[in-house]
Protein backbone atom coordinates (compact mmCIF):
# COMPACT_ATOMS: atom_id res chain seq x y z
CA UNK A 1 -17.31 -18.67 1.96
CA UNK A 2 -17.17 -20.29 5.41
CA UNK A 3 -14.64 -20.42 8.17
CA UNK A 4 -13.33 -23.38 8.71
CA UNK A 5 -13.91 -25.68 12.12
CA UNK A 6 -11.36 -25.17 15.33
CA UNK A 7 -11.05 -21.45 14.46
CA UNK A 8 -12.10 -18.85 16.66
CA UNK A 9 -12.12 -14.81 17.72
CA UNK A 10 -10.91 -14.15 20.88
CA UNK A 11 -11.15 -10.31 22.07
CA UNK A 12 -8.29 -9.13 23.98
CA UNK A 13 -8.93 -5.41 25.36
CA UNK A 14 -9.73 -3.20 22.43
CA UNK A 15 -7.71 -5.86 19.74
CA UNK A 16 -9.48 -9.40 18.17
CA UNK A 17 -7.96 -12.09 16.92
CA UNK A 18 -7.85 -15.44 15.35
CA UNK A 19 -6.36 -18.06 16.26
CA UNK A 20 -6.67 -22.32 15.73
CA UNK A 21 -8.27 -23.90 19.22
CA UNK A 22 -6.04 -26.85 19.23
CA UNK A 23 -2.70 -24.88 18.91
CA UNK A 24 -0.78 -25.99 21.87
CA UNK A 25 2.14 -23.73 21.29
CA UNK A 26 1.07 -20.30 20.16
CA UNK A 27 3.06 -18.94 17.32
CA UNK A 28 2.23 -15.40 17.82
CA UNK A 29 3.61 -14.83 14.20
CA UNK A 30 0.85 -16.15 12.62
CA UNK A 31 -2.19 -14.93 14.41
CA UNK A 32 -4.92 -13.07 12.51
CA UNK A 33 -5.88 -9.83 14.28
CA UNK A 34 -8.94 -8.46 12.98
CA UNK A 35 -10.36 -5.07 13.29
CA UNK A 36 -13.90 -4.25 14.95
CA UNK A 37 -15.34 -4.15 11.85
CA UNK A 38 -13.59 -7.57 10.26
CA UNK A 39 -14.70 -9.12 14.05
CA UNK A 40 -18.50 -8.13 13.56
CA UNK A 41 -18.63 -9.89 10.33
CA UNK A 42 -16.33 -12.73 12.07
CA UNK A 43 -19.20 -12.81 14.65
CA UNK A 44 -22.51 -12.59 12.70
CA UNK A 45 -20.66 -14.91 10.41
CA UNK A 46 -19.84 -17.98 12.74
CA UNK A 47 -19.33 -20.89 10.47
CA UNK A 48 -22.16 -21.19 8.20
CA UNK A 49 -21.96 -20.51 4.56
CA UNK A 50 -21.83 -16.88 3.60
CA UNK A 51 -21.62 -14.75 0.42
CA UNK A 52 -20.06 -12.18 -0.52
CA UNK A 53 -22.89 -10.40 -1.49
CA UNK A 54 -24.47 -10.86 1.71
CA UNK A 55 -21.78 -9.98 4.16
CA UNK A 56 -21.90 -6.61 1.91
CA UNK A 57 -25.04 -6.12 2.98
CA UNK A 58 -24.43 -7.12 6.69
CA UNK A 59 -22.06 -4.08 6.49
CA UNK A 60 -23.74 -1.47 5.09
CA UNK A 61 -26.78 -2.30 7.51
CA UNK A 62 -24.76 -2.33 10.59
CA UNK A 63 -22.59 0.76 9.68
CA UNK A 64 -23.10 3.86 8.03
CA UNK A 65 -21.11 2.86 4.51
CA UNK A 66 -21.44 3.30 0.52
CA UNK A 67 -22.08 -0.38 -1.05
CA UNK A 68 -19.11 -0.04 -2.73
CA UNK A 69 -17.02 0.61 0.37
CA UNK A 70 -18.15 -2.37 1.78
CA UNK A 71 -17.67 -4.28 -1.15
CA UNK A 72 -13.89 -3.49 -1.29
CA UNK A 73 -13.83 -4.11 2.47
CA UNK A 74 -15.54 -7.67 2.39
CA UNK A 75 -13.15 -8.39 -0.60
CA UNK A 76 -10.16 -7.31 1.66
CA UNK A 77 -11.85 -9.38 4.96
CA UNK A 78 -12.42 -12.51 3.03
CA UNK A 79 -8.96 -12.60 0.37
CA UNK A 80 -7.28 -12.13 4.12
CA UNK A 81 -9.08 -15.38 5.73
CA UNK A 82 -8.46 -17.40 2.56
CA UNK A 83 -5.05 -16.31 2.24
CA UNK A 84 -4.31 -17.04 5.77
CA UNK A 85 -6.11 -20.46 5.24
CA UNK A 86 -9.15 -20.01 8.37
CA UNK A 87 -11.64 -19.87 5.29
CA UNK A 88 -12.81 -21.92 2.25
């Protein structure tokens, strides 16, 4: 999985989100906010090529969670940026 070029996390306060660099007009509708936890992986992630086996492990290395936890929540973090079309 990678995220895909001209998409970036901006934090605002205590909230992150995603949005496309070259938008000129914002549609606020279909920004990606991500939680601290979705914005670490953003983060460490950058736009390389990641698996999901190893963002799994990012998690459970960073934060105090089961492997299977973080499995379901990688699964969750990465259906959400394919869905929303920032990853491939």
């Amino acid at each position: 999985m990678k995220i895909k070029e001209g998409f970036s996390l901006h934090e605002l306060g205590d909230e992150y989100i995603v949005i496309h660099d070259g938008m000129t007009n914002v549609n606020f509708d279909k920004l990606l906010s991500l939680n601290a936890t979705a914005a670490f992986l953003w983060k460490t992630m950058g736009h390389k090529e990641w698996t999901m086996e190893q963002l799994v492990t990012l998690l459970t290395e960073e934060y105090e969670v089961e492997r299977e936890q973080a499995q379901k929540d990688v699964e969750r973090f990465v259906g959400m940026l394919v869905q929303s079309g920032v990853a491939e």
